[in-house]
Protein backbone atom coordinates (compact mmCIF):
# COMPACT_ATOMS: atom_id res chain seq x y z
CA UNK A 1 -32.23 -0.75 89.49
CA UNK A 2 -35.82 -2.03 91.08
CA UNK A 3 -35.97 -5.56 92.20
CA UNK A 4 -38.78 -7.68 91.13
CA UNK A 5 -41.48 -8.59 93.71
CA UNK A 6 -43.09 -11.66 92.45
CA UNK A 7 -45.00 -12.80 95.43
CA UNK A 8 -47.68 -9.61 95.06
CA UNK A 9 -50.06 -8.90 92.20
CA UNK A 10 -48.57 -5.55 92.90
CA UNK A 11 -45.05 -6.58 92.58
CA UNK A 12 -46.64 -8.41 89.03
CA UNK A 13 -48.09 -5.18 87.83
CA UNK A 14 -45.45 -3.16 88.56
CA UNK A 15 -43.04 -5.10 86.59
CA UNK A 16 -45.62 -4.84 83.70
CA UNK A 17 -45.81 -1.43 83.88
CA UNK A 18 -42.14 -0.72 83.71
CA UNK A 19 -41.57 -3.04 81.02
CA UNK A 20 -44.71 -0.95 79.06
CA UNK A 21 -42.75 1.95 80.17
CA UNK A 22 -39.90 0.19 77.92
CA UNK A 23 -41.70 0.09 74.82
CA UNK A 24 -43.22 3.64 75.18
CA UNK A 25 -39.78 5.15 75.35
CA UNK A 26 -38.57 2.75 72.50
CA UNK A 27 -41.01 3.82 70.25
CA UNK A 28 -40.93 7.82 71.36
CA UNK A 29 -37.15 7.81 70.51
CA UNK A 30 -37.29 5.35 67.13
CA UNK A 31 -40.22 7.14 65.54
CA UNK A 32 -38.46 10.59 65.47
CA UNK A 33 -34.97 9.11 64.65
CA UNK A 34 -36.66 7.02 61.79
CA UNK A 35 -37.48 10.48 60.31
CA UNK A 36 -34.40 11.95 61.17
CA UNK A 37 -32.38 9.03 59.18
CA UNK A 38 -34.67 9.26 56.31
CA UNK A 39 -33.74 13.00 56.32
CA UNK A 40 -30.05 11.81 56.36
CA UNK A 41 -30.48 8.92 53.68
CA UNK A 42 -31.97 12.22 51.14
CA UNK A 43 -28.99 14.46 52.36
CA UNK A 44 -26.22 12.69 50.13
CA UNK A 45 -28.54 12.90 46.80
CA UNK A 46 -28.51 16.69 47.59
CA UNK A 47 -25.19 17.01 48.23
CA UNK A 48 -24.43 14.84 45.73
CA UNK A 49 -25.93 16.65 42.79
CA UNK A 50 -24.73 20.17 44.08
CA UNK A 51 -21.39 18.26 43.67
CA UNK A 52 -22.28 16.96 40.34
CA UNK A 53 -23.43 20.75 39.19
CA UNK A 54 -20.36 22.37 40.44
CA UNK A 55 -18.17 20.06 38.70
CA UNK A 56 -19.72 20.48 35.54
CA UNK A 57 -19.53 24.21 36.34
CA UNK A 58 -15.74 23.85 37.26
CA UNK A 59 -14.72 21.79 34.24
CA UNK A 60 -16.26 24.36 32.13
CA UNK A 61 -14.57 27.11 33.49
CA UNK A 62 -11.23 25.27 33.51
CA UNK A 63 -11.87 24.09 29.57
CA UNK A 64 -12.83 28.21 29.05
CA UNK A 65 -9.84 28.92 30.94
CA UNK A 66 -7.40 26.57 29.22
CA UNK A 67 -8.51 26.91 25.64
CA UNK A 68 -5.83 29.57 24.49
CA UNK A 69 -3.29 26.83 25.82
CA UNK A 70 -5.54 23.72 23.90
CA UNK A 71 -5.80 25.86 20.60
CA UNK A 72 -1.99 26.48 20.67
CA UNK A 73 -1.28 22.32 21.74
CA UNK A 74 -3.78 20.93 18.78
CA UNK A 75 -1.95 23.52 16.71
CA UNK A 76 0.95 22.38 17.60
CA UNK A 77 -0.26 18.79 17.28
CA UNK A 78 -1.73 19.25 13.62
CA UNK A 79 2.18 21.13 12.58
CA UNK A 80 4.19 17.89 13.90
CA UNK A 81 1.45 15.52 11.81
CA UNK A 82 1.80 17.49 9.10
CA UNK A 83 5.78 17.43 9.20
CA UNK A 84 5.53 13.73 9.91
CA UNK A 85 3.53 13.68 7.11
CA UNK A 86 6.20 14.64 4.67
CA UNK A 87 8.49 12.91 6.37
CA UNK A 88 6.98 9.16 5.31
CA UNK A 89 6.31 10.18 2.57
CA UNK A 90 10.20 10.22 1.55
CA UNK A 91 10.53 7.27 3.58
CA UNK A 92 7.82 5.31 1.24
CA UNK A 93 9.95 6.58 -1.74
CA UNK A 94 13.02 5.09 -0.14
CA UNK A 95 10.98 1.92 -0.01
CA UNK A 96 8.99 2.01 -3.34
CA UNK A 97 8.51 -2.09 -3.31
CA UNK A 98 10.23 -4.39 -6.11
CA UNK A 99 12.69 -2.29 -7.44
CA UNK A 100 14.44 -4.60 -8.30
CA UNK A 101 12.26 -5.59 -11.03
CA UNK A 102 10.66 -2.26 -11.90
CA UNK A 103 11.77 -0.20 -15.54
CA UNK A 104 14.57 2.02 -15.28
CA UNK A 105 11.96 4.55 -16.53
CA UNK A 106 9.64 3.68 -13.64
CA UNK A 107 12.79 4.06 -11.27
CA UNK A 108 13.85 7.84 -12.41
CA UNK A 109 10.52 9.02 -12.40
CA UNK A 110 10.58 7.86 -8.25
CA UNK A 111 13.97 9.78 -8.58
CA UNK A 112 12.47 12.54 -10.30
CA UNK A 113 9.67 12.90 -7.30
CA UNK A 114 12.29 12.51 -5.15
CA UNK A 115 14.46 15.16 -5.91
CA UNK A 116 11.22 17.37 -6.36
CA UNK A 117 11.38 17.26 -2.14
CA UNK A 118 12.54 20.44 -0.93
CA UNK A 119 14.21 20.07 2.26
CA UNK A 120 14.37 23.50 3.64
CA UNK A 121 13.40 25.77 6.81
CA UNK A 122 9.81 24.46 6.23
CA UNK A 123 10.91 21.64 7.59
CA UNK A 124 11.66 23.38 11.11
CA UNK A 125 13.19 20.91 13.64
CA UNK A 126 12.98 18.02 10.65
CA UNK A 127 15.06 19.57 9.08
CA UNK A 128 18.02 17.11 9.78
CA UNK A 129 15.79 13.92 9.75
CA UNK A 130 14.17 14.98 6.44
CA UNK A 131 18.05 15.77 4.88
CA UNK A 132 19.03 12.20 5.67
CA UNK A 133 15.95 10.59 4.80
CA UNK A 134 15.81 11.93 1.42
CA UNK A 135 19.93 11.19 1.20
CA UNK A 136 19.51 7.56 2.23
CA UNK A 137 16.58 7.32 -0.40
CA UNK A 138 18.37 8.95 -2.72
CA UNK A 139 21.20 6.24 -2.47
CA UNK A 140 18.71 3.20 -2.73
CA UNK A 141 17.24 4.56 -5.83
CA UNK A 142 20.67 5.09 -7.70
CA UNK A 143 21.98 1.83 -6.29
CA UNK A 144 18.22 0.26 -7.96
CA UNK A 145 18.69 2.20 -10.90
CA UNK A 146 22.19 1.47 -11.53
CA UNK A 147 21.63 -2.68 -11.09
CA UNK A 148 18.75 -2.05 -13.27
CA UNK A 149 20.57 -0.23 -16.32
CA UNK A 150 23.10 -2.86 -15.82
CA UNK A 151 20.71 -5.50 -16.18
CA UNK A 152 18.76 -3.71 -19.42
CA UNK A 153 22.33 -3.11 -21.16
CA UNK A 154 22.82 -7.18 -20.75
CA UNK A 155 19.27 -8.02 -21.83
CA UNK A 156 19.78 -5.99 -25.08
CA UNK A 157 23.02 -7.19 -25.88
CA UNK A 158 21.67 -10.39 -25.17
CA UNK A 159 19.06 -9.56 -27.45
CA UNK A 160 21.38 -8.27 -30.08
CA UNK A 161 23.16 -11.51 -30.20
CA UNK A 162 20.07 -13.35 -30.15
CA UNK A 163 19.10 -11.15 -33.37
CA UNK A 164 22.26 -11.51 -35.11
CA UNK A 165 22.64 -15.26 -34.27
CA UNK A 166 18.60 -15.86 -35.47
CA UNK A 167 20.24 -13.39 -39.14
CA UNK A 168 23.28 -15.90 -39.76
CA UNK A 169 21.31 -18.73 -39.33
CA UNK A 170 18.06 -17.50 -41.66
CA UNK A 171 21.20 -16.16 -44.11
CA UNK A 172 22.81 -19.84 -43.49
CA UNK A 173 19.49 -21.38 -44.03
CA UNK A 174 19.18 -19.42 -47.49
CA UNK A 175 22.57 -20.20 -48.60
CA UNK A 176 21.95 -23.75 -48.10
CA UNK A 177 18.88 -23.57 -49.78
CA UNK A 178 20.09 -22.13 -52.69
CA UNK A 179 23.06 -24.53 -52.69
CA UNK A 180 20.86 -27.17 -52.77
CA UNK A 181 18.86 -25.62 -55.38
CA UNK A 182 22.26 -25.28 -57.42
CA UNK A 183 23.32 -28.77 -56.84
CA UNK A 184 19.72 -29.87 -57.50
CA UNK A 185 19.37 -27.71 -61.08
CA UNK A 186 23.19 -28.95 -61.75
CA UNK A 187 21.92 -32.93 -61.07
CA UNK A 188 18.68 -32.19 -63.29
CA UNK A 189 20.91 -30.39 -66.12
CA UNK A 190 23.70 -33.62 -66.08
CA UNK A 191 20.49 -35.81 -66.01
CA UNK A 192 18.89 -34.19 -68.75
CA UNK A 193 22.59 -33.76 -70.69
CA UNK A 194 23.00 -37.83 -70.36
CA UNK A 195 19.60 -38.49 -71.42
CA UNK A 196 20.31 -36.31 -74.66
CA UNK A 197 23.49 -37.97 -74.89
CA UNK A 198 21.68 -41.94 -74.71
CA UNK A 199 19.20 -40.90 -77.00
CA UNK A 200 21.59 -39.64 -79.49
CA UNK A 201 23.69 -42.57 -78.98
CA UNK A 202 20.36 -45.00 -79.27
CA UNK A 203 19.63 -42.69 -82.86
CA UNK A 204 23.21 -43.24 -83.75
CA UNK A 205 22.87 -47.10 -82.93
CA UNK A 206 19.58 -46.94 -85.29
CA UNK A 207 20.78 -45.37 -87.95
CA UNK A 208 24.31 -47.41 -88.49
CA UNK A 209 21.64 -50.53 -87.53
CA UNK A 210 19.54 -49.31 -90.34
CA UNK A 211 22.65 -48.27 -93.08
CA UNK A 212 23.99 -52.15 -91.63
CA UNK A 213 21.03 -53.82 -92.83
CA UNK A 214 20.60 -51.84 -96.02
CA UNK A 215 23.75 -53.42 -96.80
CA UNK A 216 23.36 -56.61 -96.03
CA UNK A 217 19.78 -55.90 -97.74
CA UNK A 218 21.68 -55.18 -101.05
CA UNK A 219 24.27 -57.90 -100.72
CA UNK A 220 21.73 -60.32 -100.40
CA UNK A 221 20.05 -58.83 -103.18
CA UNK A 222 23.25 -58.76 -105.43
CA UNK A 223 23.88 -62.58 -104.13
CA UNK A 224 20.41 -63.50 -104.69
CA UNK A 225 20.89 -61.78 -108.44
CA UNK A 226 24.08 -63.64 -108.98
């Protein structure tokens, strides 16, 4: 609110002095609230870790409180695992993989584990999903077993046949051998038979050669005589 008198030294100095005044009160007020703020900037670690200790406190107390409740839930938890458990494991008999290749022995012993499943009040409320799981397994494994016995029964007939074909021929392939062995020994006997009968005829030929020309021998002899 004091206007400046420039035109006296006193006028000078007093403006000075003010403006010293200035920086006096500056400083008295920022030195205190510098402490004061630096006391503030330290307040929210405090408050901060009383927070952090009373949650930890809190959620300790509320686990403590809660754990009858959290017993009974991972109980509860551990029973439903358990039933759904059981329950894929008739599912992965209902979906044993390549049945339709696998033995009919391999196939009843599935049906044999199967059946071995007892769906009862163990079961609780899976009851109804383990009945109709173990029904609609049941069903696949028949329908597999069935196809399967069907196919078996036309491989061994097929079989059969094969054998029995694979018998006529080998007793076809004897008989013809031994036909040709008959024909063969009847061939060898008529070719032995007409070589008897040549050289009986050639010893017939030589001897009525020979009686020939001991008559004409003696004729000569008798006309030689004469």
């Amino acid at each position: 609110s004091e206007v400046p008198d420039l035109t006296t030294k006193k006028g000078i100095a007093r403006i000075k002095s003010l403006a010293a005044m200035v920086s006096s009160s500056k400083v008295a007020i920022e030195k205190p609230g510098r402490e004061y703020l630096k006391q503030l900037k330290e307040m929210p670690k405090v408050i901060e870790a009383e927070l952090r200790d009373w949650n930890q406190k809190m959620d300790a107390l509320r686990d403590e409180v809660r754990q009858p409740v959290t017993e009974l839930e991972e109980k509860e938890k551990a029973r439903i695992a358990a039933l759904d458990q059981r329950l894929n494991e008739i599912h992965q008999i209902g979906s044993v993989a390549g049945l339709d290749i696998l033995p009919s022995e391999t196939i009843t012993a599935w049906i044999g584990k199967l059946e071995a499943i007892s769906v009862d009040a163990t079961w609780d409320e899976y009851q109804d999903r383990a009945a109709v799981a173990k029904e609609a397994a049941k069903v696949k494994l028949e329908s597999a077993l069935h196809n399967r016995l069907t196919w078996e029964a036309q491989q061994a007939e097929i079989a059969r046949l094969k054998a029995e074909q694979e018998e006529k021929d080998r007793l076809a392939h004897e008989a013809r051998i031994k036909e040709e062995a008959k024909l063969e020994a009847e061939r060898e006997s008529m070719r032995n038979q007409l070589e008897l009968e040549r050289q009986k005829r050639e010893a017939e030929e030589a001897q009525a050669k020979a009686e020939q020309d001991a008559k004409d021998a003696k004729l000569k002899a008798e006309q030689d005589a004469k």
